[in-house]
PDB file of N, CA and C in Angstrom:
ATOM      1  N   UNK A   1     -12.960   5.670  11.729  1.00  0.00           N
ATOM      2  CA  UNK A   1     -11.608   5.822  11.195  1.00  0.00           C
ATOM      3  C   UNK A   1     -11.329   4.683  10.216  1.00  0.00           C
ATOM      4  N   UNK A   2     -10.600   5.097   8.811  1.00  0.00           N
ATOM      5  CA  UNK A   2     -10.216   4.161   8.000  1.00  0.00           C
ATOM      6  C   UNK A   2      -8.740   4.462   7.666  1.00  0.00           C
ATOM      7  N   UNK A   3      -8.215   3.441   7.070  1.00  0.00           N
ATOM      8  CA  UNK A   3      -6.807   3.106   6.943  1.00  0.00           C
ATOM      9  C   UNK A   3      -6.506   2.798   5.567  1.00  0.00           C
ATOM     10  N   UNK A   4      -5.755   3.850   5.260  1.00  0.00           N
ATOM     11  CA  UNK A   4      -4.896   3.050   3.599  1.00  0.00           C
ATOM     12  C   UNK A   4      -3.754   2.369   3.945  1.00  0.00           C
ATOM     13  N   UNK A   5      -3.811   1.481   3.272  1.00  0.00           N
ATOM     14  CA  UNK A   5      -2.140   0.631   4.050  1.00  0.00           C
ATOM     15  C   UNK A   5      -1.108   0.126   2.720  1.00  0.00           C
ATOM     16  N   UNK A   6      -0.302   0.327   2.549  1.00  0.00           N
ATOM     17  CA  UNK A   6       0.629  -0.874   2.185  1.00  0.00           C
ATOM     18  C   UNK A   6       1.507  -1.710   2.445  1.00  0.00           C
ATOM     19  N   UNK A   7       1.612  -2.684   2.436  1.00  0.00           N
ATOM     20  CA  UNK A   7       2.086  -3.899   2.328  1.00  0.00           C
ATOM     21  C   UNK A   7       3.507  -4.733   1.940  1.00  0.00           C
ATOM     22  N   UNK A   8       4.604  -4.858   1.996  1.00  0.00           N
ATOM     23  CA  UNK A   8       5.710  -5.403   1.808  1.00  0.00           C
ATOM     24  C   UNK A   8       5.732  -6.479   1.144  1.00  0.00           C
ATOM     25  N   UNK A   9       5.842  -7.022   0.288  1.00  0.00           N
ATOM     26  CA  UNK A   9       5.824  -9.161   0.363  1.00  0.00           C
ATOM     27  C   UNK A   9       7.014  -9.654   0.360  1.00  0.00           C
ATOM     28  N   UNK A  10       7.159 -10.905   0.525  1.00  0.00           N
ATOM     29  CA  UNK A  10       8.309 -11.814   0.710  1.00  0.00           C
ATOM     30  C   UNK A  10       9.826 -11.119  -0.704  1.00  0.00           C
ATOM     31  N   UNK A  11       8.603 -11.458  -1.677  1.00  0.00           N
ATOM     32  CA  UNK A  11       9.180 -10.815  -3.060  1.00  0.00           C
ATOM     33  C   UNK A  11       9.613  -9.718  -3.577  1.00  0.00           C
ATOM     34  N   UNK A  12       9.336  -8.870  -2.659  1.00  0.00           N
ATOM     35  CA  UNK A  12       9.700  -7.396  -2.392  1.00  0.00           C
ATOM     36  C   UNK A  12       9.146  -6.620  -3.251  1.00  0.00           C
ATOM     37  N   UNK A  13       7.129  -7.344  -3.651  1.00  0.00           N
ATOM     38  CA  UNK A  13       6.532  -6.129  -4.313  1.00  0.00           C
ATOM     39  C   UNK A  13       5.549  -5.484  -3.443  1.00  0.00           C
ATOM     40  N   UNK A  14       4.911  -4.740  -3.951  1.00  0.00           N
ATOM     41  CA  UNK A  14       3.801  -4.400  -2.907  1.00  0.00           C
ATOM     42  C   UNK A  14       2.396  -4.601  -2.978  1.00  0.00           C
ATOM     43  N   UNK A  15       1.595  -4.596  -1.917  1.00  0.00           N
ATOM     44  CA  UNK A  15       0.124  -4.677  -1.745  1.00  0.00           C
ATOM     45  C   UNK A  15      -0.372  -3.395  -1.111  1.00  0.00           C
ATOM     46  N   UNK A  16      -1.357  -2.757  -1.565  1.00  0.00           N
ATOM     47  CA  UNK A  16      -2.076  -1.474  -1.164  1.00  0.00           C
ATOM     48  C   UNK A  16      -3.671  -1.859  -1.088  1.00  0.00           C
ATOM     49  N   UNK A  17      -3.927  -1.594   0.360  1.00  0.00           N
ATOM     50  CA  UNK A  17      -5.493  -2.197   0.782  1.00  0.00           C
ATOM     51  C   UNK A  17      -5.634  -1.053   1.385  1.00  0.00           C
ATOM     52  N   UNK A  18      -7.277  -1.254   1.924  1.00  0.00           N
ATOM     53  CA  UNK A  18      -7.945   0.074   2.841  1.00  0.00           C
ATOM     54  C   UNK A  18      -8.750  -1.002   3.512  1.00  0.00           C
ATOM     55  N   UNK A  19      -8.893  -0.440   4.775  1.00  0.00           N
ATOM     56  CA  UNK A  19      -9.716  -0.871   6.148  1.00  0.00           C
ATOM     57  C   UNK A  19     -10.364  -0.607   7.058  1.00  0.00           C
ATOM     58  N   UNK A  20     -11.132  -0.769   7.865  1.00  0.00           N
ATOM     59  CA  UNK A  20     -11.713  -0.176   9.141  1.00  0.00           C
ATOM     60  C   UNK A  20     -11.246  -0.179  10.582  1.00  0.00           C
ATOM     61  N   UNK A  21     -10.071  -1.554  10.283  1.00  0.00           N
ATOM     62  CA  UNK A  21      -9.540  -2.353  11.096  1.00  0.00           C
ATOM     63  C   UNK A  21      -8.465  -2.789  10.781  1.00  0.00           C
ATOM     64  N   UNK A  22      -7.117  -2.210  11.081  1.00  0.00           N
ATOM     65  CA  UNK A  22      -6.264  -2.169  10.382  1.00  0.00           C
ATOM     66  C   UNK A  22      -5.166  -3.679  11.529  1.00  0.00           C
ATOM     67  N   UNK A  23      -5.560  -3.509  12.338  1.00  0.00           N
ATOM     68  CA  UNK A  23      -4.738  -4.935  13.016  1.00  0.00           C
ATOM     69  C   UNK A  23      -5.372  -6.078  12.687  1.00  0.00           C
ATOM     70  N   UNK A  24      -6.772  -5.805  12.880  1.00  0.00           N
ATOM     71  CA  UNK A  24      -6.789  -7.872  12.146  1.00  0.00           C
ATOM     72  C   UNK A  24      -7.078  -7.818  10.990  1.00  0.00           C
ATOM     73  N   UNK A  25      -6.963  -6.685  10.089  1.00  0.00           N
ATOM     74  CA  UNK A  25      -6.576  -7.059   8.687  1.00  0.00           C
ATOM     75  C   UNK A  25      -4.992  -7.441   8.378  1.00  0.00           C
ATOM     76  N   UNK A  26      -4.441  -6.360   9.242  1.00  0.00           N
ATOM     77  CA  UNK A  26      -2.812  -6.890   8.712  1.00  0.00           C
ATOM     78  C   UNK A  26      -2.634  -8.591   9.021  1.00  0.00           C
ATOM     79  N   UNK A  27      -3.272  -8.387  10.463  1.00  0.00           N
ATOM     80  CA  UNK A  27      -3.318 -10.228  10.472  1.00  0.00           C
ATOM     81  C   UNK A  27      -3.530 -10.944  10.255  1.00  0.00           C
ATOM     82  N   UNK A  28      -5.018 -10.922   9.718  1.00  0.00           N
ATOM     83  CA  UNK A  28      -5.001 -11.755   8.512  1.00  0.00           C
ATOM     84  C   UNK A  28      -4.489 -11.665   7.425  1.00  0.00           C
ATOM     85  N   UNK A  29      -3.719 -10.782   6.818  1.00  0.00           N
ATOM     86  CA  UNK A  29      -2.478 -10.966   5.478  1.00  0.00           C
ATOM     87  C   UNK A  29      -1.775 -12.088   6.385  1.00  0.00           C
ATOM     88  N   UNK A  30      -0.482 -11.742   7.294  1.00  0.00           N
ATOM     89  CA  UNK A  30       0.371 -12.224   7.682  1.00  0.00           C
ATOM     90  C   UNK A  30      -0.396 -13.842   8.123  1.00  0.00           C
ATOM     91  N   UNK A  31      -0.829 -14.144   8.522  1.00  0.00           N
ATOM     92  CA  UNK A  31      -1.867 -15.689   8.595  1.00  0.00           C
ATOM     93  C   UNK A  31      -2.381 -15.952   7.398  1.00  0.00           C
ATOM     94  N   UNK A  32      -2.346 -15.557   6.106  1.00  0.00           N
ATOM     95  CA  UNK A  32      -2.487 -15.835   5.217  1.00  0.00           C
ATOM     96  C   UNK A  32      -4.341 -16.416   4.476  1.00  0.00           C
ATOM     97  N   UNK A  33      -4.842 -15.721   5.432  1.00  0.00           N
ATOM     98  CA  UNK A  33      -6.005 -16.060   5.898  1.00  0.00           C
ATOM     99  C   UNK A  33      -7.226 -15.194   4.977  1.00  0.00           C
ATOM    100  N   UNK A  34      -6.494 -14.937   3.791  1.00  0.00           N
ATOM    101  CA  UNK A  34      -7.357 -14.231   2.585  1.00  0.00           C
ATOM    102  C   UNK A  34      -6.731 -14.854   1.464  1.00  0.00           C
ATOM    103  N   UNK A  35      -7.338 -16.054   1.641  1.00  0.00           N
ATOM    104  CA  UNK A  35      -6.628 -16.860   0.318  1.00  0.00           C
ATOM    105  C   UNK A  35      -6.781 -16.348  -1.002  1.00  0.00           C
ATOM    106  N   UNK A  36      -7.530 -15.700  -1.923  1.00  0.00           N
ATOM    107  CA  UNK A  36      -7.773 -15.310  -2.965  1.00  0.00           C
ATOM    108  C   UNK A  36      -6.988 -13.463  -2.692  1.00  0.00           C
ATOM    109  N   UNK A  37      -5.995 -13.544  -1.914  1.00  0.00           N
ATOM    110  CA  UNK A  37      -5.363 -12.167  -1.982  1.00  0.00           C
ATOM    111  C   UNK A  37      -4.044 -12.861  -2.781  1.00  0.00           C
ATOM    112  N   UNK A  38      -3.575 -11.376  -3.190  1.00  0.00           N
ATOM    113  CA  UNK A  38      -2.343 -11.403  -3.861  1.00  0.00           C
ATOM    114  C   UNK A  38      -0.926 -11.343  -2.578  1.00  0.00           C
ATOM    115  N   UNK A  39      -1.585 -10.978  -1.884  1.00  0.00           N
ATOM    116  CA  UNK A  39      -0.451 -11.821  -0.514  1.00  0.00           C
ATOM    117  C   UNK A  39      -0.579 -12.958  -0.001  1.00  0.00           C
ATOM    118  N   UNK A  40      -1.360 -13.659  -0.355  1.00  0.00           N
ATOM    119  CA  UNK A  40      -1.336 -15.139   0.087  1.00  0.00           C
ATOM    120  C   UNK A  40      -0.212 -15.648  -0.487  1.00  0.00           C
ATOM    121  N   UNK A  41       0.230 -16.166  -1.266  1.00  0.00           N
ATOM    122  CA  UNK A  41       1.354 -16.958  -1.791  1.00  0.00           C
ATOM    123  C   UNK A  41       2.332 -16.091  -1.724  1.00  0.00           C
ATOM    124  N   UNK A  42       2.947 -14.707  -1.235  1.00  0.00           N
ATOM    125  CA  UNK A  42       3.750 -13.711  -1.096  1.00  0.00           C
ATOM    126  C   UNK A  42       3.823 -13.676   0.713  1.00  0.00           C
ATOM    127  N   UNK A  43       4.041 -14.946   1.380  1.00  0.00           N
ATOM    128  CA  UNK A  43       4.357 -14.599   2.512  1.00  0.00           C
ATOM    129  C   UNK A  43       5.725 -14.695   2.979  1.00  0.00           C
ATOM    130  N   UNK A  44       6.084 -14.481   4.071  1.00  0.00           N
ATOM    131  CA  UNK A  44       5.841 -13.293   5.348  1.00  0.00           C
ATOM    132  C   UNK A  44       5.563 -11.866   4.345  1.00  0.00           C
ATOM    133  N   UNK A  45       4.996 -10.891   4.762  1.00  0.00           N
ATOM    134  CA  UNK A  45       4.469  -9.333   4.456  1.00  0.00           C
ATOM    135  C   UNK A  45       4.765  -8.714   5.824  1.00  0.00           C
ATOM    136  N   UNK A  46       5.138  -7.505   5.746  1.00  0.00           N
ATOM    137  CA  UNK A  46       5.370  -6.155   6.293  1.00  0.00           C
ATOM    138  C   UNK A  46       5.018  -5.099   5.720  1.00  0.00           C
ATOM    139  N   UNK A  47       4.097  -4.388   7.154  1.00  0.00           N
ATOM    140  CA  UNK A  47       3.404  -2.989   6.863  1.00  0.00           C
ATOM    141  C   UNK A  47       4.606  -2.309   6.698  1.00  0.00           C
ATOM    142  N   UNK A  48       4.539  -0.967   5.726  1.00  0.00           N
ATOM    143  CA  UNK A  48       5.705  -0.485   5.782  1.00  0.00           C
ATOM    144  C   UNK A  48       5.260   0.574   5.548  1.00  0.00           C
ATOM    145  N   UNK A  49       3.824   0.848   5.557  1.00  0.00           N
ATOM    146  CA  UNK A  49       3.040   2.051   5.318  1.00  0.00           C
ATOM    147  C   UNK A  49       1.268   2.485   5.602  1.00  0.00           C
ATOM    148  N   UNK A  50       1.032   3.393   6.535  1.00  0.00           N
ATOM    149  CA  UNK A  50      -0.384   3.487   6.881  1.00  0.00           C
ATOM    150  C   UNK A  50      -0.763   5.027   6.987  1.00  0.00           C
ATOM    151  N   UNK A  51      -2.006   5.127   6.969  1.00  0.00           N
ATOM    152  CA  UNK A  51      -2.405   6.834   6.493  1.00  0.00           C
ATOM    153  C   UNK A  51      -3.590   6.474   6.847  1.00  0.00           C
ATOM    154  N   UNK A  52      -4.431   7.437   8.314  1.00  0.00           N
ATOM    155  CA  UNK A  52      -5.761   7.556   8.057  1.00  0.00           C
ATOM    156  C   UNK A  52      -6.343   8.191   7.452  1.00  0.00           C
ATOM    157  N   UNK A  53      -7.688   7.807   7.407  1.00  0.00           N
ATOM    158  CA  UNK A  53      -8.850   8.847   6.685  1.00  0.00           C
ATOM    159  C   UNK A  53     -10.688   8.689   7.627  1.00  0.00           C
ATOM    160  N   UNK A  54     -11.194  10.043   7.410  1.00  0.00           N
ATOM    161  CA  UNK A  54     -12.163  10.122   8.074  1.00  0.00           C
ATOM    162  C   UNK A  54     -13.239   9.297   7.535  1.00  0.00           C
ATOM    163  N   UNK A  55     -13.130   8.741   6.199  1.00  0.00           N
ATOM    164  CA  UNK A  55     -14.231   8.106   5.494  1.00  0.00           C
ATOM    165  C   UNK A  55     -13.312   6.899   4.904  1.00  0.00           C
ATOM    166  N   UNK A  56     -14.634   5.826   4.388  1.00  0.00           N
ATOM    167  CA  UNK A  56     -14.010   4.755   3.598  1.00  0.00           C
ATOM    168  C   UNK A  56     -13.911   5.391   2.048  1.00  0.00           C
ATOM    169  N   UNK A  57     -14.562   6.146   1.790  1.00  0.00           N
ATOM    170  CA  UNK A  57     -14.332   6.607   0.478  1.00  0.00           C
ATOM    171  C   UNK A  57     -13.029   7.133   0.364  1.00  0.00           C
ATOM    172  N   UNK A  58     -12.878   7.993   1.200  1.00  0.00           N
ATOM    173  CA  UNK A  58     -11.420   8.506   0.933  1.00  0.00           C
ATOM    174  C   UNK A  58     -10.506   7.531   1.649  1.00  0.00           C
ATOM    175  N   UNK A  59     -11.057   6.775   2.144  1.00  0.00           N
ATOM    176  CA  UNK A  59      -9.280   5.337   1.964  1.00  0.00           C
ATOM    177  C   UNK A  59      -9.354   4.287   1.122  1.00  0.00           C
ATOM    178  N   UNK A  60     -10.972   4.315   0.422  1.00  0.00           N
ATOM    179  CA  UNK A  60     -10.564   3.687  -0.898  1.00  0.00           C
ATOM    180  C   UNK A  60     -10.072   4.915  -2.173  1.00  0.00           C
ATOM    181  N   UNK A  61     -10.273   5.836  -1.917  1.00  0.00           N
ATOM    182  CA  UNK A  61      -9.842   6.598  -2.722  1.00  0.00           C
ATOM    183  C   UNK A  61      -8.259   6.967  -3.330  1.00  0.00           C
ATOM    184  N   UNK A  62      -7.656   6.710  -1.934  1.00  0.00           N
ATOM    185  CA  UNK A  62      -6.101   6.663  -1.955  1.00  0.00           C
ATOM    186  C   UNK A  62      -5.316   5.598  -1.819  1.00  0.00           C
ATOM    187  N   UNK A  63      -6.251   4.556  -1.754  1.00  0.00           N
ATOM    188  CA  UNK A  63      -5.814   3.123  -1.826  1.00  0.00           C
ATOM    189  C   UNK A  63      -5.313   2.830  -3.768  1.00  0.00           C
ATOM    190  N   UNK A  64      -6.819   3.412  -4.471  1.00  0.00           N
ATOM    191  CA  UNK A  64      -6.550   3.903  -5.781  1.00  0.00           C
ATOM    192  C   UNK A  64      -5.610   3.985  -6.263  1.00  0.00           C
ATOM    193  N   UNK A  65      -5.309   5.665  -6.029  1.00  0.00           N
ATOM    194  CA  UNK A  65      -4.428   6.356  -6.344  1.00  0.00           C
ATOM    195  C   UNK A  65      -3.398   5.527  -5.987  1.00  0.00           C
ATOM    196  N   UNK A  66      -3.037   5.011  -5.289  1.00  0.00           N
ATOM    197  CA  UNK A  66      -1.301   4.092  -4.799  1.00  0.00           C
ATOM    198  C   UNK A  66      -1.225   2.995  -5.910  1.00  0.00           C
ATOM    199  N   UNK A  67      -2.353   2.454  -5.953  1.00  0.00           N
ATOM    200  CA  UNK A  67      -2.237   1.265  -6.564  1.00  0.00           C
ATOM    201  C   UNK A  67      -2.267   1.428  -8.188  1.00  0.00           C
ATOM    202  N   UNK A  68      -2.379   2.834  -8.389  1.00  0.00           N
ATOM    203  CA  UNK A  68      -1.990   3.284  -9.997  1.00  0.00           C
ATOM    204  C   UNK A  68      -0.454   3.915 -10.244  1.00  0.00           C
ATOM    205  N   UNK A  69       0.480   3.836  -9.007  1.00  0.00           N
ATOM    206  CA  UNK A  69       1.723   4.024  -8.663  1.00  0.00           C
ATOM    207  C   UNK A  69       2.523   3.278  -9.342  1.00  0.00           C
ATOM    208  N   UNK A  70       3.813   3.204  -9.844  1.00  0.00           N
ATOM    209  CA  UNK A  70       4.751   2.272 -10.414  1.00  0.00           C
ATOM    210  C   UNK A  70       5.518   2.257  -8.478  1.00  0.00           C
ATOM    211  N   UNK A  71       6.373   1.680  -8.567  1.00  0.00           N
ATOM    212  CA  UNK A  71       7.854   1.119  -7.566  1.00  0.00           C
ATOM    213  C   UNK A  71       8.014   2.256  -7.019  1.00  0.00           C
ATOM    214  N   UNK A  72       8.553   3.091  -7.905  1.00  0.00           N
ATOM    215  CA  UNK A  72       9.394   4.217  -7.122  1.00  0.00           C
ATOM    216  C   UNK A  72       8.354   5.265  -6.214  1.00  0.00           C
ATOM    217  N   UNK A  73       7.430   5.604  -7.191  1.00  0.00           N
ATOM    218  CA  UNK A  73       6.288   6.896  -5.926  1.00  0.00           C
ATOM    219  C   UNK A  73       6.088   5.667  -5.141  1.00  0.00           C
ATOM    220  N   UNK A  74       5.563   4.475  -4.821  1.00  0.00           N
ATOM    221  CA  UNK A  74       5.590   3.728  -3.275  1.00  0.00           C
ATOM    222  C   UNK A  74       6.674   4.086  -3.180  1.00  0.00           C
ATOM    223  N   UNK A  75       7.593   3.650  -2.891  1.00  0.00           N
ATOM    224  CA  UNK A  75       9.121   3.448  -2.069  1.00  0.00           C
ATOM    225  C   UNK A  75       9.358   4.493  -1.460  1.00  0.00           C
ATOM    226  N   UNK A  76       8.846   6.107  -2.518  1.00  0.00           N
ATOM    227  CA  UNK A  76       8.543   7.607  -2.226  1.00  0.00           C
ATOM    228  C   UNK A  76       8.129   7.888  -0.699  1.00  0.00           C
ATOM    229  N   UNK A  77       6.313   7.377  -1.060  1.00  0.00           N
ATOM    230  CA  UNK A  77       5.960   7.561  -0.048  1.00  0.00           C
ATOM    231  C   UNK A  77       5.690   6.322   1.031  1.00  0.00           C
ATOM    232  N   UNK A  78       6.334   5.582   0.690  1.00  0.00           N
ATOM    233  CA  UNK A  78       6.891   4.918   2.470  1.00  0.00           C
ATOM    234  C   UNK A  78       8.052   5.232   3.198  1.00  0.00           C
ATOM    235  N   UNK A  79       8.991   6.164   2.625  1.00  0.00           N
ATOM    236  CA  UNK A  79      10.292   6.877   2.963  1.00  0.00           C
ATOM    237  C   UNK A  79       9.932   7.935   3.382  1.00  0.00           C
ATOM    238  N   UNK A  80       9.043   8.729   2.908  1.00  0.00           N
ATOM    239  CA  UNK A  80       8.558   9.633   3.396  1.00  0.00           C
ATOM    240  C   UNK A  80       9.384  11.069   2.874  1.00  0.00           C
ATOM    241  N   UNK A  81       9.682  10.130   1.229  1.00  0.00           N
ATOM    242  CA  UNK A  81      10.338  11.172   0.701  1.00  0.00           C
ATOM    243  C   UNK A  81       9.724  12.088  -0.319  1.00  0.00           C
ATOM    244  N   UNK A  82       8.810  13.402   0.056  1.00  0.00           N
ATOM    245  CA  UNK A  82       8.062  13.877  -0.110  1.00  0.00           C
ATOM    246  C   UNK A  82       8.377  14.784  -1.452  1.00  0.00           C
ATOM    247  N   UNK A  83       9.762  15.017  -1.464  1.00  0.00           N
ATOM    248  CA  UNK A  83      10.138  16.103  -2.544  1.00  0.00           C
ATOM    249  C   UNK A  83      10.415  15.289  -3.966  1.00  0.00           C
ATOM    250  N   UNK A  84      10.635  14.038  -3.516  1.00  0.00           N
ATOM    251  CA  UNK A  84      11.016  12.529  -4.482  1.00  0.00           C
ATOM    252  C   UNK A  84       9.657  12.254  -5.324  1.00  0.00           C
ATOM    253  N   UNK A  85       8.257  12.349  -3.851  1.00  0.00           N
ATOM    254  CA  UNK A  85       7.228  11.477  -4.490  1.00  0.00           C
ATOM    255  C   UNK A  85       6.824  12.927  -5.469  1.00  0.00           C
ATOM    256  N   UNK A  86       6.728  13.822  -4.654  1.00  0.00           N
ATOM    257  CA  UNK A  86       6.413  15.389  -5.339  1.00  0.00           C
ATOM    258  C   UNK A  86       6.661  15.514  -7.318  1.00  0.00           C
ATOM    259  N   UNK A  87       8.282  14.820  -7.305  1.00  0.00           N
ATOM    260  CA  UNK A  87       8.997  15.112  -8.245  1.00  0.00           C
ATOM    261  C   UNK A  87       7.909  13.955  -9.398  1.00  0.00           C
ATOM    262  N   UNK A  88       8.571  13.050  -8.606  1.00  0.00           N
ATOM    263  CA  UNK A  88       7.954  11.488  -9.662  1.00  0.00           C
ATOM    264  C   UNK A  88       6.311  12.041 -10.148  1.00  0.00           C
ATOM    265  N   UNK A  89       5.222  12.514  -9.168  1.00  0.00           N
ATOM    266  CA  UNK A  89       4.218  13.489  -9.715  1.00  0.00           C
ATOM    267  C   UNK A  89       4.204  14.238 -10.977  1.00  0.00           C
ATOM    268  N   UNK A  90       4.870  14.983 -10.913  1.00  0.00           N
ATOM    269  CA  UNK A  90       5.225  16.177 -11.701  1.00  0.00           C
ATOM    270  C   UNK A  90       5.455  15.445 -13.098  1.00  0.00           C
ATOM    271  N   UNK A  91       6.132  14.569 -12.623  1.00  0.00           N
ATOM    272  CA  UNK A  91       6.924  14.003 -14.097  1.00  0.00           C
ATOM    273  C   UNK A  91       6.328  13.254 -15.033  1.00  0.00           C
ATOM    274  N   UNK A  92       5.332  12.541 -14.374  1.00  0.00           N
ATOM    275  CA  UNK A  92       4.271  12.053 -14.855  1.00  0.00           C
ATOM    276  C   UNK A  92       4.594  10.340 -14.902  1.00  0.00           C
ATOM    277  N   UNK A  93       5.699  10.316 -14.356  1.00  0.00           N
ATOM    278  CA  UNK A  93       6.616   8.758 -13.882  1.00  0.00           C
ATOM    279  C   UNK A  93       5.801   8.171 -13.096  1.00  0.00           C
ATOM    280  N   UNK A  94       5.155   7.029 -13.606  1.00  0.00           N
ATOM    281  CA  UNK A  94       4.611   5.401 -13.116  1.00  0.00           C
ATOM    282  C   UNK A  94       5.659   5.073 -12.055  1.00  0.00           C
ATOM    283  N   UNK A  95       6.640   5.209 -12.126  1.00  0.00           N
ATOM    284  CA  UNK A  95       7.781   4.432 -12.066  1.00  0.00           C
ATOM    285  C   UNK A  95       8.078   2.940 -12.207  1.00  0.00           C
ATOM    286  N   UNK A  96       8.611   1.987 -11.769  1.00  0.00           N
ATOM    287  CA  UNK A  96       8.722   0.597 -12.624  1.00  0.00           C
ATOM    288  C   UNK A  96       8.218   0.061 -11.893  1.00  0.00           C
ATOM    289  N   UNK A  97       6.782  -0.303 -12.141  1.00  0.00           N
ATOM    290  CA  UNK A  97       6.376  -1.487 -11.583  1.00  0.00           C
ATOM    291  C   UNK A  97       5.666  -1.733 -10.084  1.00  0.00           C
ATOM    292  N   UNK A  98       4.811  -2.264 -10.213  1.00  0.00           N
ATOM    293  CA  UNK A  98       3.988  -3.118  -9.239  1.00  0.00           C
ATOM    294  C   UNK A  98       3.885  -1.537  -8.515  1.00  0.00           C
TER     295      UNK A  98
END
């Protein structure tokens, strides 16, 4: 089992990773214990979003795809607002940022 995850930061942007091991990776974000991550200097972090997958390909695959997301499709799909992220799709909307 693998895990796409994202990430919260202090700053209120986001981080989108994939894993095998999704508790002592989150813990090591939150311990800060991946110094060359873009959550290291963005601490405290909160999961605010996770999705398995049967392969690492396909949770790096959708780790991807998120991380070619603007603001709003995250915010979409950590709300779990499906007709929102659906729309922002369609539209061809990045949305703003990170």
């Amino acid at each position: 089992m693998f895990w796409v995850y994202v990430l919260q930061c202090r700053d209120g942007s986001y981080y989108t990773g994939h894993t095998d091991d999704l508790e002592k990776r989150f813990s090591q974000h939150r311990a800060g214990e991946i110094p060359d991550c873009y959550t290291a200097t963005r601490l405290p972090v909160r999961l605010v979003f996770q999705q398995t997958h049967a392969t690492r390909e396909e949770a790096l695959g959708a780790e991807r795809q998120i991380k070619g997301w603007g603001r709003a499709k995250k915010r979409a799909l950590i709300s779990g607002d499906w007709e929102g992220l659906s729309r922002l799709s369609r539209s061809r909307d990045k949305g703003d940022g990170d």
